[in-house]
C-alpha atoms as a PDB file:
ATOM      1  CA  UNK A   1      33.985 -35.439 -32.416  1.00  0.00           C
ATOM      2  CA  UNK A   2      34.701 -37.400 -29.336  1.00  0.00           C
ATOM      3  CA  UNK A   3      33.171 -37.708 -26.074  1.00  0.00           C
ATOM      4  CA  UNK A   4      34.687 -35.825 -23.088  1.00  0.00           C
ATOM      5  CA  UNK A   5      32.583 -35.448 -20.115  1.00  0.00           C
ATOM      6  CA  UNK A   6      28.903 -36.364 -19.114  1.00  0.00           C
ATOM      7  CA  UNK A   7      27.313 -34.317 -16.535  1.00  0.00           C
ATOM      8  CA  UNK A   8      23.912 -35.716 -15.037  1.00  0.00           C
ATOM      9  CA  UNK A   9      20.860 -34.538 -13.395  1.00  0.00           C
ATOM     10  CA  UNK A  10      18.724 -36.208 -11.059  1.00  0.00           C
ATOM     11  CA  UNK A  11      14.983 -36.219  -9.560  1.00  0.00           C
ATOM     12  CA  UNK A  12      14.240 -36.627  -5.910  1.00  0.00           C
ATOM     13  CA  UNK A  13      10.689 -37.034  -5.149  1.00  0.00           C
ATOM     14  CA  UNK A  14      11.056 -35.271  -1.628  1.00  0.00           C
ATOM     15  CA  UNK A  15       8.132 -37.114  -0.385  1.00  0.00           C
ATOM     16  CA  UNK A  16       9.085 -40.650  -1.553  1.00  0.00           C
ATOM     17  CA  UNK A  17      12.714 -40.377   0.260  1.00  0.00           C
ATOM     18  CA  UNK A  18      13.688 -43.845   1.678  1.00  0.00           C
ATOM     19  CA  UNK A  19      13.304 -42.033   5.160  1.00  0.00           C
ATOM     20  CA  UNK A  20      14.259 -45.071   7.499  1.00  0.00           C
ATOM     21  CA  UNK A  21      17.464 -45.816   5.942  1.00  0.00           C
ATOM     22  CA  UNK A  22      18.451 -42.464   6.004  1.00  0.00           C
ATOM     23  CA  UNK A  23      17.385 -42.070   9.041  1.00  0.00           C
ATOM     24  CA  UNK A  24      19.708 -44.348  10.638  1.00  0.00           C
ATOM     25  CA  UNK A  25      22.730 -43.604   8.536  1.00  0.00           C
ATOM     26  CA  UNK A  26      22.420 -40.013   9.944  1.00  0.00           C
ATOM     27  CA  UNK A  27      22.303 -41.714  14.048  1.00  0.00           C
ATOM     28  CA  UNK A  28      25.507 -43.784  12.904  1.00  0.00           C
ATOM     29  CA  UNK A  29      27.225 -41.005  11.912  1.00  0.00           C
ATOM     30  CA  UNK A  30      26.619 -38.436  14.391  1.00  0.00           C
ATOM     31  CA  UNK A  31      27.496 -41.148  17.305  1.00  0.00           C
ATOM     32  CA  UNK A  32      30.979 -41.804  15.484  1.00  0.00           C
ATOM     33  CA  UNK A  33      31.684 -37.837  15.331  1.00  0.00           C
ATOM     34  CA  UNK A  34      31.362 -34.327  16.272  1.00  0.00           C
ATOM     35  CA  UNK A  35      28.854 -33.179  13.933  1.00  0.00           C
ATOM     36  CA  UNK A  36      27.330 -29.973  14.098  1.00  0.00           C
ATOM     37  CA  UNK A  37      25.095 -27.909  11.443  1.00  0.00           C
ATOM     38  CA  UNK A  38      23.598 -24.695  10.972  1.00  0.00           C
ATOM     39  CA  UNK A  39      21.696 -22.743   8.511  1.00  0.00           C
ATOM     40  CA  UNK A  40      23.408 -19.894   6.246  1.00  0.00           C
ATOM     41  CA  UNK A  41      23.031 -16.457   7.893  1.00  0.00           C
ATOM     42  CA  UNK A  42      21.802 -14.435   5.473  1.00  0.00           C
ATOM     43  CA  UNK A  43      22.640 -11.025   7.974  1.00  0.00           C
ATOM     44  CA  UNK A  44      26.201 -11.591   7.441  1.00  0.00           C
ATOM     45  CA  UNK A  45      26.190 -12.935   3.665  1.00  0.00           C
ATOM     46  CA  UNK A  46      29.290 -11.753   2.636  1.00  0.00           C
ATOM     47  CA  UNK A  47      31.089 -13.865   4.979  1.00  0.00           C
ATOM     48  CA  UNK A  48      28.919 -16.932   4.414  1.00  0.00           C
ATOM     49  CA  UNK A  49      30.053 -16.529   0.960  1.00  0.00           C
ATOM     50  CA  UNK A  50      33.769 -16.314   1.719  1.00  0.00           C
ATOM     51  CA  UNK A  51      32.804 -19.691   3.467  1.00  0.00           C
ATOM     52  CA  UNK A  52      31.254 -21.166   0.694  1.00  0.00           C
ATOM     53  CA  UNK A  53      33.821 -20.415  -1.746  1.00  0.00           C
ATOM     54  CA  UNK A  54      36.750 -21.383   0.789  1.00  0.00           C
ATOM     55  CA  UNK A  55      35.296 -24.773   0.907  1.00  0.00           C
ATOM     56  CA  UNK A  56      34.336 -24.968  -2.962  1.00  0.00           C
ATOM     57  CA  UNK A  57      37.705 -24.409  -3.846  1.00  0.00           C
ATOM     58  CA  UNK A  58      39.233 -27.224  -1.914  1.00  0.00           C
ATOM     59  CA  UNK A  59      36.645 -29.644  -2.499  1.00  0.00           C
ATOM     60  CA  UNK A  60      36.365 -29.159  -6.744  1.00  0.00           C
ATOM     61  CA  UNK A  61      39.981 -28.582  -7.311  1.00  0.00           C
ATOM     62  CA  UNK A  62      40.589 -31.999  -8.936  1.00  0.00           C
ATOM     63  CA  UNK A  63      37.020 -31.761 -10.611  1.00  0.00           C
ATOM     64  CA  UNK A  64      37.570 -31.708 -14.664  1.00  0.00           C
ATOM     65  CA  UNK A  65      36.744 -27.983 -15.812  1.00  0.00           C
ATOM     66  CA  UNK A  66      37.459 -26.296 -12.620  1.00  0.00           C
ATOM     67  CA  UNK A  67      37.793 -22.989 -11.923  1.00  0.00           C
ATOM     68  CA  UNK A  68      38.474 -21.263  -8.282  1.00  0.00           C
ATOM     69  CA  UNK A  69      35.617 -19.070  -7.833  1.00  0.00           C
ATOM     70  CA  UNK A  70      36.663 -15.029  -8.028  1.00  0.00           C
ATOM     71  CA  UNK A  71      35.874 -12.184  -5.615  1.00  0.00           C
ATOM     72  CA  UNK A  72      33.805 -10.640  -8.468  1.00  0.00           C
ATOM     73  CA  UNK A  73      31.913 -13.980  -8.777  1.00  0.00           C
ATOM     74  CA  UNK A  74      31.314 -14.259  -4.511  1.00  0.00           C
ATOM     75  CA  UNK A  75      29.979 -10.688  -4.924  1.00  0.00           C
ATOM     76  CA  UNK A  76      27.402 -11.710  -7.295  1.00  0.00           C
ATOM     77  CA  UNK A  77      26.604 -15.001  -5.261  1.00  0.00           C
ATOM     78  CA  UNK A  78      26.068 -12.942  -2.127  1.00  0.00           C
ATOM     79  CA  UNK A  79      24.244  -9.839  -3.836  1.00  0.00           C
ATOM     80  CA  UNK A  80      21.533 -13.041  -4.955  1.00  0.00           C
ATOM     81  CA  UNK A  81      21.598 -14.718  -2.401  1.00  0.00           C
ATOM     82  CA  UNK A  82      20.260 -11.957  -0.418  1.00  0.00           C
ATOM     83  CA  UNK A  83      17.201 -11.916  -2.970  1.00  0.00           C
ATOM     84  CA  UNK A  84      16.058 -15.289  -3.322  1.00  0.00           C
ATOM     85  CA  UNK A  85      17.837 -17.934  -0.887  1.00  0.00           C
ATOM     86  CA  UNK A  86      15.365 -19.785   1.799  1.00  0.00           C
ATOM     87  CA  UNK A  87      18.167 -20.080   4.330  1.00  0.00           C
ATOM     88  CA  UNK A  88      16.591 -23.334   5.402  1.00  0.00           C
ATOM     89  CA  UNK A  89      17.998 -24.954   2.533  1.00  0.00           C
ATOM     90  CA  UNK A  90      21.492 -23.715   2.557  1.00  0.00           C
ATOM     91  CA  UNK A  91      23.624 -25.375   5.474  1.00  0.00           C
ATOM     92  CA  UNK A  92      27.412 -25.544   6.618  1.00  0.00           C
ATOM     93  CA  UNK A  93      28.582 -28.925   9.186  1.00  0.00           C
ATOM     94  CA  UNK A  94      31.431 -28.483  11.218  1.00  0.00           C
ATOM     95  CA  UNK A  95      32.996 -31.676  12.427  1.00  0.00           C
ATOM     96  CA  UNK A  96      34.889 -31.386  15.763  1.00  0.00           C
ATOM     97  CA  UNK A  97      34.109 -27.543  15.239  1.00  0.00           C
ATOM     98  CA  UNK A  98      35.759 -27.331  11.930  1.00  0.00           C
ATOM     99  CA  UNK A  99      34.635 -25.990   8.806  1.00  0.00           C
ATOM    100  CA  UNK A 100      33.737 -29.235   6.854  1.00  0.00           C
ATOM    101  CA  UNK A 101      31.088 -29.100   4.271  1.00  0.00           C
ATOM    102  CA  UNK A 102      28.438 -26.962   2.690  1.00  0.00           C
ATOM    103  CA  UNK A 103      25.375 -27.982   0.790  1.00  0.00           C
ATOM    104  CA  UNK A 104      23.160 -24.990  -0.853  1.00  0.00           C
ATOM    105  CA  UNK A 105      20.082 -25.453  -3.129  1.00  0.00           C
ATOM    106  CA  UNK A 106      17.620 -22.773  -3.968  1.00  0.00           C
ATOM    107  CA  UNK A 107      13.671 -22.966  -4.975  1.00  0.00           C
ATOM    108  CA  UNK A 108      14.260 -23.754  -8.685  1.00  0.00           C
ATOM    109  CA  UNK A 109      14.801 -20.177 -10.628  1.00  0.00           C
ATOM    110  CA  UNK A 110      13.377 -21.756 -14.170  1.00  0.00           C
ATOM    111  CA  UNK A 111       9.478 -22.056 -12.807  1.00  0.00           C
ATOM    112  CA  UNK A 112       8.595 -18.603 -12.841  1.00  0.00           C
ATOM    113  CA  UNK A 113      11.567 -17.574 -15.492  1.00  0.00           C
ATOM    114  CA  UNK A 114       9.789 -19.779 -17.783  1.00  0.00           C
ATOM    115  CA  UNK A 115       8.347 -18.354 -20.661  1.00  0.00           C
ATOM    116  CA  UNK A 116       4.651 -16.812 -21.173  1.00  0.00           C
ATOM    117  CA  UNK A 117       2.900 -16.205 -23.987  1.00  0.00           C
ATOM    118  CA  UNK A 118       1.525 -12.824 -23.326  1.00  0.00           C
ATOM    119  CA  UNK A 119       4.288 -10.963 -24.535  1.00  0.00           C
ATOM    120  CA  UNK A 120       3.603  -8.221 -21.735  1.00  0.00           C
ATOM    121  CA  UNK A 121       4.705 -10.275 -18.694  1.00  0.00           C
ATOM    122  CA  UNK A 122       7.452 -11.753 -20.139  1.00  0.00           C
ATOM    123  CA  UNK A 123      10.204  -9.517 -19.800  1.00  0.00           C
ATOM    124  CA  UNK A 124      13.300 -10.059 -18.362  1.00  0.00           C
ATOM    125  CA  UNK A 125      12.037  -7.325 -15.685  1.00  0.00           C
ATOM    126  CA  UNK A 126       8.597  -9.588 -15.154  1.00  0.00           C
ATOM    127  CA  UNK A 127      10.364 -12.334 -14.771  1.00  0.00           C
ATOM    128  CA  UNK A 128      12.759 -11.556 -11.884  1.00  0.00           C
ATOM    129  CA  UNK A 129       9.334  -9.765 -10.074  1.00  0.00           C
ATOM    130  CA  UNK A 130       7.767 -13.069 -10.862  1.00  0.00           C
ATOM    131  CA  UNK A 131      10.786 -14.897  -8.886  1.00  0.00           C
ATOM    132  CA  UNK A 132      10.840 -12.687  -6.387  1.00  0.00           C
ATOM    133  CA  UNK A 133       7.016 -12.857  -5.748  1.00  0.00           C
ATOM    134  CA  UNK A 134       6.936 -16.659  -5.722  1.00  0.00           C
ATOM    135  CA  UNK A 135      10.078 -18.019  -4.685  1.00  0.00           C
ATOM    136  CA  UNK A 136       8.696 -19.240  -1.178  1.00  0.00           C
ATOM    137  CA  UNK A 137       5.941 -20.701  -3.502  1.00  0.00           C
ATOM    138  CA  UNK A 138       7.819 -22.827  -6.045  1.00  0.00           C
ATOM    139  CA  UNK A 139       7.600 -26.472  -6.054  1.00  0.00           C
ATOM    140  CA  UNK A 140      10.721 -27.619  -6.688  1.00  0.00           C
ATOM    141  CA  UNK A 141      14.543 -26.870  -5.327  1.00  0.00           C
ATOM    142  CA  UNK A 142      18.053 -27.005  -6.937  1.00  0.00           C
ATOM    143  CA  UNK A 143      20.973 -27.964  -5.371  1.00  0.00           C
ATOM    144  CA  UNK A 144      23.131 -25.366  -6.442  1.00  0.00           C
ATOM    145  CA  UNK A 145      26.451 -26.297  -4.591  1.00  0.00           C
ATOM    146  CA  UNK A 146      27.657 -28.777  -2.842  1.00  0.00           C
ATOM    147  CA  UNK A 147      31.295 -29.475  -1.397  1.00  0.00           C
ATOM    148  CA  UNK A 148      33.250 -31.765   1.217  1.00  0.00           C
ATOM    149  CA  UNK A 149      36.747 -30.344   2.088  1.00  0.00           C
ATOM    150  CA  UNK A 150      39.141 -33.595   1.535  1.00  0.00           C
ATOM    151  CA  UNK A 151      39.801 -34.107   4.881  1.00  0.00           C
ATOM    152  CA  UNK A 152      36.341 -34.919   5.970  1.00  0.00           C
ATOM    153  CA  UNK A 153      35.389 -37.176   3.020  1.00  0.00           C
ATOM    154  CA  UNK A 154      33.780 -40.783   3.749  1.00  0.00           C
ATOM    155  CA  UNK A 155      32.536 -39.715   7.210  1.00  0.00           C
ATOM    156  CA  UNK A 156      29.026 -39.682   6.739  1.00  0.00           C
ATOM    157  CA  UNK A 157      28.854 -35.228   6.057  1.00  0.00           C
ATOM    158  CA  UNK A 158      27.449 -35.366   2.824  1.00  0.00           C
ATOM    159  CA  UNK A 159      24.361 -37.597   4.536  1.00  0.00           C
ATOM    160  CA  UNK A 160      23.984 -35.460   7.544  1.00  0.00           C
ATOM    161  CA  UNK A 161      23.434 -32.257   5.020  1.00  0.00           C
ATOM    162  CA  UNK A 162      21.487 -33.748   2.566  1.00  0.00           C
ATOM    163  CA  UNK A 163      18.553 -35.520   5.124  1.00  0.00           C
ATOM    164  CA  UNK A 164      18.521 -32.401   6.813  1.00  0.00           C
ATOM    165  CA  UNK A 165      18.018 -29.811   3.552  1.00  0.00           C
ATOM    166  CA  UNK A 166      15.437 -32.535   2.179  1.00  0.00           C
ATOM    167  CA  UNK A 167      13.370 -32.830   5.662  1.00  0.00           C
ATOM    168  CA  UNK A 168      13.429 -28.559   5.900  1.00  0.00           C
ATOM    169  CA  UNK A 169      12.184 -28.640   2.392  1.00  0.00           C
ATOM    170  CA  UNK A 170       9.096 -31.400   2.807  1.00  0.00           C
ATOM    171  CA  UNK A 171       8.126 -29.405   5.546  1.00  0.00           C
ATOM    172  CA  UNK A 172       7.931 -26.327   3.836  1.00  0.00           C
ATOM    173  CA  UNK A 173       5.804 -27.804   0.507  1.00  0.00           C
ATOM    174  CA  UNK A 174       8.480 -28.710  -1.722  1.00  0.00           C
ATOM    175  CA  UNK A 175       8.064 -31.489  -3.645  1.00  0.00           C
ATOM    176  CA  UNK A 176      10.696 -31.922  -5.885  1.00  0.00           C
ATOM    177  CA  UNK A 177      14.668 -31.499  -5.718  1.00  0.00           C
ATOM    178  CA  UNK A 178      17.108 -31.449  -8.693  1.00  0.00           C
ATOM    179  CA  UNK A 179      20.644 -31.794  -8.194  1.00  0.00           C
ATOM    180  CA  UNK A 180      22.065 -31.130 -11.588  1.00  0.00           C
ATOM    181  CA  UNK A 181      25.333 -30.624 -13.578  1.00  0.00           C
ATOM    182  CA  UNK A 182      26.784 -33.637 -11.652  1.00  0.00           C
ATOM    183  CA  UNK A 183      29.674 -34.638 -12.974  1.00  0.00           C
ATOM    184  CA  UNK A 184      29.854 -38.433 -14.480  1.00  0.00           C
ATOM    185  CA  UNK A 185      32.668 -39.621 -12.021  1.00  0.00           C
ATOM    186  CA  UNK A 186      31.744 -37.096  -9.242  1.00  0.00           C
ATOM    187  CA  UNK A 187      30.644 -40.355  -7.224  1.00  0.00           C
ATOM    188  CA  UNK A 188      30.193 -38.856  -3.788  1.00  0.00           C
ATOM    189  CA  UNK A 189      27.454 -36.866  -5.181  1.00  0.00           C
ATOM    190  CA  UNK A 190      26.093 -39.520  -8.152  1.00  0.00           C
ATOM    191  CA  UNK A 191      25.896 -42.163  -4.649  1.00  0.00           C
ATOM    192  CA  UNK A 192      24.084 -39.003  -1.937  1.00  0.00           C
ATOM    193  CA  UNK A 193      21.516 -38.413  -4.739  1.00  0.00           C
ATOM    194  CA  UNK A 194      21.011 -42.316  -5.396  1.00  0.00           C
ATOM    195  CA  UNK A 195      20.597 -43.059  -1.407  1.00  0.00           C
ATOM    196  CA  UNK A 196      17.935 -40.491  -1.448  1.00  0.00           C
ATOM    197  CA  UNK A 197      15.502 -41.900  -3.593  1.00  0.00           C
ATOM    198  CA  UNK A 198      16.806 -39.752  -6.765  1.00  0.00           C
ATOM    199  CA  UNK A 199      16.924 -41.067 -10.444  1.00  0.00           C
ATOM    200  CA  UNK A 200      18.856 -39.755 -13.354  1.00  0.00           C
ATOM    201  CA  UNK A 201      16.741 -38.253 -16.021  1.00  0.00           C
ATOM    202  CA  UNK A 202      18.625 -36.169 -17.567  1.00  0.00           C
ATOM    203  CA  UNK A 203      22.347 -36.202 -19.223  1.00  0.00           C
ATOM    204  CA  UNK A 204      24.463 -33.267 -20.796  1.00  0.00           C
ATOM    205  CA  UNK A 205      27.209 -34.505 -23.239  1.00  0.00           C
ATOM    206  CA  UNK A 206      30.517 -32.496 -23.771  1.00  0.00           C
ATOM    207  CA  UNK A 207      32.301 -33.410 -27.201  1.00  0.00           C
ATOM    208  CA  UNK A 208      35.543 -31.943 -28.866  1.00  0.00           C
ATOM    209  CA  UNK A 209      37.101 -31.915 -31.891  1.00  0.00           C
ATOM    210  CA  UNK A 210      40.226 -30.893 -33.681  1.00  0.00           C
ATOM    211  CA  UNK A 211      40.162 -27.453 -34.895  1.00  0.00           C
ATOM    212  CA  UNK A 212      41.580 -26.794 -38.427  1.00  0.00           C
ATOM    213  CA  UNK A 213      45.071 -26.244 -38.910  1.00  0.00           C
END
Protein backbone atom coordinates (compact mmCIF):
# COMPACT_ATOMS: atom_id res chain seq x y z
CA UNK A 1 0.00 0.00 0.00
CA UNK A 2 1.07 3.52 -0.53
CA UNK A 3 0.18 6.72 0.90
CA UNK A 4 -2.23 9.04 -1.00
CA UNK A 5 -3.77 11.76 0.90
CA UNK A 6 -3.78 12.96 4.64
CA UNK A 7 -6.71 14.81 5.80
CA UNK A 8 -6.35 16.63 9.31
CA UNK A 9 -8.42 17.84 12.08
CA UNK A 10 -7.85 20.54 14.35
CA UNK A 11 -8.86 21.95 17.99
CA UNK A 12 -9.65 25.56 18.64
CA UNK A 13 -10.05 26.38 22.18
CA UNK A 14 -12.67 29.23 21.41
CA UNK A 15 -11.75 30.94 24.53
CA UNK A 16 -7.93 30.86 24.17
CA UNK A 17 -8.14 32.54 20.48
CA UNK A 18 -5.12 34.92 19.99
CA UNK A 19 -7.90 37.72 19.95
CA UNK A 20 -5.56 40.85 19.38
CA UNK A 21 -3.90 39.60 16.39
CA UNK A 22 -6.93 38.69 14.90
CA UNK A 23 -8.35 41.47 15.78
CA UNK A 24 -6.30 43.68 13.77
CA UNK A 25 -5.92 41.47 10.75
CA UNK A 26 -9.76 41.77 10.46
CA UNK A 27 -9.37 46.19 10.67
CA UNK A 28 -6.58 45.72 7.86
CA UNK A 29 -8.64 43.97 5.78
CA UNK A 30 -11.88 45.59 5.89
CA UNK A 31 -10.03 49.17 5.33
CA UNK A 32 -8.34 47.65 2.06
CA UNK A 33 -11.93 46.35 0.76
CA UNK A 34 -15.56 46.22 0.51
CA UNK A 35 -16.36 43.63 2.91
CA UNK A 36 -19.68 42.84 3.92
CA UNK A 37 -21.21 39.68 5.91
CA UNK A 38 -24.34 38.28 6.92
CA UNK A 39 -25.77 35.34 8.60
CA UNK A 40 -27.53 32.36 6.57
CA UNK A 41 -31.32 32.93 6.35
CA UNK A 42 -32.72 30.01 7.35
CA UNK A 43 -36.53 31.41 5.91
CA UNK A 44 -35.28 31.09 2.50
CA UNK A 45 -32.92 27.87 2.86
CA UNK A 46 -33.25 26.57 -0.34
CA UNK A 47 -31.66 29.44 -1.89
CA UNK A 48 -28.94 29.78 0.74
CA UNK A 49 -28.14 26.37 -0.30
CA UNK A 50 -27.98 27.05 -4.03
CA UNK A 51 -25.45 29.71 -2.64
CA UNK A 52 -23.49 27.47 -0.77
CA UNK A 53 -23.09 24.94 -3.33
CA UNK A 54 -22.46 27.67 -6.17
CA UNK A 55 -19.52 28.76 -4.22
CA UNK A 56 -18.36 25.11 -3.09
CA UNK A 57 -18.11 24.13 -6.47
CA UNK A 58 -15.77 26.81 -7.63
CA UNK A 59 -13.72 26.94 -4.68
CA UNK A 60 -12.99 22.73 -4.31
CA UNK A 61 -12.81 22.05 -7.95
CA UNK A 62 -9.01 21.50 -7.97
CA UNK A 63 -9.31 19.80 -4.41
CA UNK A 64 -8.10 15.91 -4.80
CA UNK A 65 -11.42 13.72 -4.51
CA UNK A 66 -13.82 16.28 -5.60
CA UNK A 67 -17.09 15.99 -6.46
CA UNK A 68 -19.67 18.97 -7.54
CA UNK A 69 -22.32 18.74 -5.06
CA UNK A 70 -25.92 17.38 -6.70
CA UNK A 71 -29.42 18.85 -6.45
CA UNK A 72 -30.38 15.66 -4.53
CA UNK A 73 -27.43 16.32 -2.14
CA UNK A 74 -28.50 20.48 -1.68
CA UNK A 75 -31.96 19.03 -0.88
CA UNK A 76 -30.71 17.04 1.91
CA UNK A 77 -28.32 19.95 3.12
CA UNK A 78 -31.26 22.34 3.21
CA UNK A 79 -33.98 19.78 4.61
CA UNK A 80 -31.06 19.63 7.81
CA UNK A 81 -30.20 22.56 7.91
CA UNK A 82 -33.59 23.64 8.73
CA UNK A 83 -33.37 21.17 11.84
CA UNK A 84 -30.27 21.81 13.50
CA UNK A 85 -28.19 24.92 12.05
CA UNK A 86 -27.61 28.02 14.67
CA UNK A 87 -27.63 30.54 11.84
CA UNK A 88 -25.11 32.51 13.85
CA UNK A 89 -22.53 30.25 12.82
CA UNK A 90 -23.16 29.93 9.18
CA UNK A 91 -22.10 33.22 7.22
CA UNK A 92 -21.68 34.39 3.46
CA UNK A 93 -19.05 37.84 2.71
CA UNK A 94 -19.61 39.68 -0.25
CA UNK A 95 -16.70 41.78 -1.35
CA UNK A 96 -17.64 44.90 -3.40
CA UNK A 97 -21.24 43.27 -3.19
CA UNK A 98 -20.22 40.05 -4.72
CA UNK A 99 -20.76 36.67 -3.70
CA UNK A 100 -17.27 35.74 -2.24
CA UNK A 101 -17.07 33.21 0.46
CA UNK A 102 -19.04 31.06 2.81
CA UNK A 103 -18.01 29.52 6.07
CA UNK A 104 -20.71 27.06 7.86
CA UNK A 105 -20.09 24.99 11.06
CA UNK A 106 -22.77 23.39 13.12
CA UNK A 107 -22.91 22.46 17.09
CA UNK A 108 -21.00 19.14 16.77
CA UNK A 109 -23.73 16.24 15.77
CA UNK A 110 -21.44 13.31 17.56
CA UNK A 111 -22.16 14.67 21.40
CA UNK A 112 -25.55 13.62 21.75
CA UNK A 113 -25.29 10.81 18.76
CA UNK A 114 -22.82 9.25 20.94
CA UNK A 115 -23.56 6.07 22.26
CA UNK A 116 -25.45 5.10 25.70
CA UNK A 117 -25.48 2.22 27.44
CA UNK A 118 -29.08 1.86 28.26
CA UNK A 119 -30.05 0.18 25.30
CA UNK A 120 -33.56 2.05 25.45
CA UNK A 121 -32.33 5.56 24.55
CA UNK A 122 -30.08 4.63 22.12
CA UNK A 123 -31.86 4.32 19.05
CA UNK A 124 -31.28 5.88 16.02
CA UNK A 125 -34.83 7.63 16.74
CA UNK A 126 -33.39 8.78 20.47
CA UNK A 127 -30.63 9.96 19.12
CA UNK A 128 -31.83 12.51 16.53
CA UNK A 129 -34.58 13.69 19.57
CA UNK A 130 -31.48 13.89 21.65
CA UNK A 131 -29.85 16.34 18.87
CA UNK A 132 -32.65 18.08 18.38
CA UNK A 133 -33.28 18.72 22.16
CA UNK A 134 -29.71 19.85 22.81
CA UNK A 135 -28.23 21.26 19.87
CA UNK A 136 -28.31 24.96 21.29
CA UNK A 137 -26.69 23.15 24.32
CA UNK A 138 -23.65 21.35 22.89
CA UNK A 139 -20.24 22.41 23.66
CA UNK A 140 -18.49 22.16 20.78
CA UNK A 141 -18.99 23.27 16.84
CA UNK A 142 -17.84 21.79 13.45
CA UNK A 143 -16.93 23.59 10.65
CA UNK A 144 -18.74 21.82 8.17
CA UNK A 145 -17.87 23.89 4.96
CA UNK A 146 -15.85 26.29 4.08
CA UNK A 147 -15.04 27.90 0.53
CA UNK A 148 -13.33 31.09 -1.15
CA UNK A 149 -14.37 31.53 -4.86
CA UNK A 150 -10.77 31.97 -6.70
CA UNK A 151 -11.15 35.32 -7.41
CA UNK A 152 -11.24 36.57 -3.91
CA UNK A 153 -8.40 34.41 -2.51
CA UNK A 154 -5.46 36.15 -0.40
CA UNK A 155 -7.67 39.14 0.53
CA UNK A 156 -8.11 38.65 4.01
CA UNK A 157 -12.15 36.70 3.53
CA UNK A 158 -11.30 33.63 5.06
CA UNK A 159 -10.17 35.90 8.38
CA UNK A 160 -13.12 38.15 8.31
CA UNK A 161 -15.50 34.80 8.47
CA UNK A 162 -13.69 32.87 10.71
CA UNK A 163 -13.22 35.82 13.78
CA UNK A 164 -16.66 36.52 13.27
CA UNK A 165 -18.24 32.64 13.50
CA UNK A 166 -15.67 32.11 16.52
CA UNK A 167 -16.73 35.51 18.47
CA UNK A 168 -20.82 34.49 17.75
CA UNK A 169 -19.92 31.15 19.13
CA UNK A 170 -17.92 32.33 22.58
CA UNK A 171 -20.75 34.36 23.13
CA UNK A 172 -23.19 31.82 22.92
CA UNK A 173 -21.17 29.06 25.38
CA UNK A 174 -19.25 27.21 22.96
CA UNK A 175 -16.13 26.18 23.87
CA UNK A 176 -14.66 24.18 21.42
CA UNK A 177 -14.48 24.25 17.43
CA UNK A 178 -13.29 21.40 15.13
CA UNK A 179 -12.55 22.01 11.67
CA UNK A 180 -11.97 18.58 10.30
CA UNK A 181 -11.36 16.55 7.07
CA UNK A 182 -8.84 19.28 6.02
CA UNK A 183 -7.06 18.33 3.37
CA UNK A 184 -3.02 18.00 3.83
CA UNK A 185 -2.17 20.72 1.14
CA UNK A 186 -5.50 22.63 1.56
CA UNK A 187 -3.18 25.51 3.06
CA UNK A 188 -5.66 28.35 3.14
CA UNK A 189 -7.57 26.42 5.60
CA UNK A 190 -4.41 24.34 7.46
CA UNK A 191 -2.96 28.46 7.92
CA UNK A 192 -7.02 30.12 9.12
CA UNK A 193 -7.16 27.25 11.68
CA UNK A 194 -3.37 27.76 12.80
CA UNK A 195 -3.89 31.79 13.16
CA UNK A 196 -6.72 30.98 15.40
CA UNK A 197 -5.15 29.32 18.11
CA UNK A 198 -6.05 25.67 16.62
CA UNK A 199 -3.73 22.54 16.84
CA UNK A 200 -3.82 19.38 14.85
CA UNK A 201 -4.80 16.38 16.81
CA UNK A 202 -6.02 14.31 14.70
CA UNK A 203 -4.93 12.76 11.09
CA UNK A 204 -6.91 10.41 8.62
CA UNK A 205 -4.60 8.46 6.19
CA UNK A 206 -5.83 7.38 2.64
CA UNK A 207 -3.69 4.38 1.15
CA UNK A 208 -4.08 2.38 -2.21
CA UNK A 209 -2.99 -0.51 -3.63
CA UNK A 210 -2.95 -2.49 -6.80
CA UNK A 211 -5.85 -4.66 -7.22
CA UNK A 212 -5.23 -8.22 -8.58
CA UNK A 213 -5.06 -8.82 -12.09
Amino acid sequence: MVKVKDYHAYLIEIDGMPDERLERIVSQVRARRQIKTRRIDLSHVREEVDRIVTIYNEAWENNWGFLPLTDAEAEAMAASLKLVADPGLMRFAYVDGELAAVLGALPDPNVPFRPRWNRLFDTDFMRVTRLLLTRRHIPRIRLMFFGVRPGFRNQGVDAILFHECLAYARERGYRTCEPSMLLEDNDLILRASEAMGGHRYKTWRIYEMPLGS
